[in-house]
Protein backbone atom coordinates (compact mmCIF):
# COMPACT_ATOMS: atom_id res chain seq x y z
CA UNK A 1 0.00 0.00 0.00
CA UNK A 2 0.83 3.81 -0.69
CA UNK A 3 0.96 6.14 1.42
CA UNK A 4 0.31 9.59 0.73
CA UNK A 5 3.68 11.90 2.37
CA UNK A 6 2.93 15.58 3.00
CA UNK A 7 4.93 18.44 4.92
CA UNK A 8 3.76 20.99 7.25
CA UNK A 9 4.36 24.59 6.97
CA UNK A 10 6.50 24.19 10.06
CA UNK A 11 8.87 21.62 8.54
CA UNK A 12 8.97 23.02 4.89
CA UNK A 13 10.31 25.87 7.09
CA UNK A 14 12.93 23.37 8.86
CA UNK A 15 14.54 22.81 5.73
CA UNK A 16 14.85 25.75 4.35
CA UNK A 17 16.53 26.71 7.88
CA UNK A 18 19.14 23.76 7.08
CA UNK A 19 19.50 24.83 3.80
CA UNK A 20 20.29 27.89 4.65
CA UNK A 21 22.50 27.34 7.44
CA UNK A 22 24.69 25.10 5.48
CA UNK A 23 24.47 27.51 2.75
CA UNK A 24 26.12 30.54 5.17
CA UNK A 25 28.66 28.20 6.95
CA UNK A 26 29.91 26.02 3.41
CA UNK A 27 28.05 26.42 0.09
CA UNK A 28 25.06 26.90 -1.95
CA UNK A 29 26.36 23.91 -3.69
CA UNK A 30 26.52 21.41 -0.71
CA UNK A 31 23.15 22.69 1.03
CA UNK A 32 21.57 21.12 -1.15
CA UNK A 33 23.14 17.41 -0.29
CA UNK A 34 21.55 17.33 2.99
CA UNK A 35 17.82 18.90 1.35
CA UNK A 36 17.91 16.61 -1.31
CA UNK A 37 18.67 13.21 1.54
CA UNK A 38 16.11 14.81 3.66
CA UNK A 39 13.40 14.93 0.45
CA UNK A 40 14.63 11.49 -0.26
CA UNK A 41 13.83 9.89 3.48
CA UNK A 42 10.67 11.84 3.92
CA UNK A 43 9.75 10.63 -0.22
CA UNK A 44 10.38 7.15 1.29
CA UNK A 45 8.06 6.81 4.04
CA UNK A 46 5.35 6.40 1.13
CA UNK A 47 6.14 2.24 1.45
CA UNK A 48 6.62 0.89 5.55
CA UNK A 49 5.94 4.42 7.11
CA UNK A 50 5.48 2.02 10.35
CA UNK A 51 9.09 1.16 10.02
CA UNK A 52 10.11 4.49 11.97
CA UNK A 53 10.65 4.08 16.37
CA UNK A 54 9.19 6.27 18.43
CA UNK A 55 10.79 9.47 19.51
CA UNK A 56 12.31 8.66 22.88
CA UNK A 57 11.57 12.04 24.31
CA UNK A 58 7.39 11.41 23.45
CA UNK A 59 7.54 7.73 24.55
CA UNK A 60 8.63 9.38 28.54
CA UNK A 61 5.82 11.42 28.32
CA UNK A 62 3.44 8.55 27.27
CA UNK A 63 2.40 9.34 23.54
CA UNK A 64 2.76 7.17 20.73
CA UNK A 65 1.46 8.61 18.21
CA UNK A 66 4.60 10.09 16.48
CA UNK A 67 7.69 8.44 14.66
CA UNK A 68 11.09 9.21 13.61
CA UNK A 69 13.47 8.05 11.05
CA UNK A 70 16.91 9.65 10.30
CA UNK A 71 19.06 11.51 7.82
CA UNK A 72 21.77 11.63 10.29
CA UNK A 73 22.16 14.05 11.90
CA UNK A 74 18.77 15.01 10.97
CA UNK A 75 15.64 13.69 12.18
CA UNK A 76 12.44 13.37 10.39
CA UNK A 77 9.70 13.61 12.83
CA UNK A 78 6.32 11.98 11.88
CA UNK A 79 2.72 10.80 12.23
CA UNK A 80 0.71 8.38 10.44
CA UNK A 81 -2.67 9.14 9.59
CA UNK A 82 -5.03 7.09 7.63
CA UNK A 83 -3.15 6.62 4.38
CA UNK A 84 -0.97 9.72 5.18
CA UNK A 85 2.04 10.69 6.52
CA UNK A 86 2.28 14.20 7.91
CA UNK A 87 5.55 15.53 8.06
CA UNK A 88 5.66 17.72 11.41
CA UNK A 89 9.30 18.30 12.25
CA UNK A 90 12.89 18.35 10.51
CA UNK A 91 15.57 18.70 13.37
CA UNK A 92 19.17 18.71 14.13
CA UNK A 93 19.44 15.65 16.42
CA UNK A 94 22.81 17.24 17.68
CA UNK A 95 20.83 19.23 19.43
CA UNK A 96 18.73 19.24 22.79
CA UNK A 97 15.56 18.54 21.40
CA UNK A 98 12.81 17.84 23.84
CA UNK A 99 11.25 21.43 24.34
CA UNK A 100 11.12 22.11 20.90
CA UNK A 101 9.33 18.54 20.42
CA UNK A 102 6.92 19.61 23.30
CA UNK A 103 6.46 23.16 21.64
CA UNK A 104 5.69 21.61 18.47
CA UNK A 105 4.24 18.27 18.69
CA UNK A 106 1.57 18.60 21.20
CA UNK A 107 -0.17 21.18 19.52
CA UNK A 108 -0.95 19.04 16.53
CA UNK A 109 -2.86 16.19 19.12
């Protein structure tokens, strides 16, 4: 089965944050290695979204209605509607992300 993949405002606006960080630090040119991965992973969930754990930060707090998989060190945070995948969340995993998971996440339920 084939599952439908669409992004949020909120993460379209996570990658063009990465893009344009890696942009300012390196290149135009290799922003658009990491974009293009990330497109690829998220393009992917359309077969086996189910395949993705559970953010470890949601599963303390008791909800399970969220995934994750990885373009390392990014990860691609999820939820599986129906025969859709919603996109919510594009983050560095370098960094502390818990409150911005909270911040996020919990409005969407």
């Amino acid at each position: 089965m084939k599952y439908e993949v669409r992004i949020d405002n909120v993460a379209i606006g996570d990658l063009y944050a990465i893009y344009r960080y890696v942009a300012n630090y390196d290149s135009h040119g290799k922003a658009d290695y990491p974009l293009d991965n990330i497109q690829k992973a998220m393009l992917s969930l359309e077969t086996m979204p189910a395949r993705g754990n559970h953010p470890p930060e949601m599963q303390r707090w008791g909800i399970f209605d969220f995934r994750e998989i990885f373009f390392k060190p990014y990860r691609i945070i999820y939820e599986i509607r129906g025969k859709a995948v919603f996109i919510h969340a594009i983050l560095d995993g370098r960094r502390n992300c818990e409150d911005l998971l909270q911040q996020r996440l919990l409005r969407v339920l």
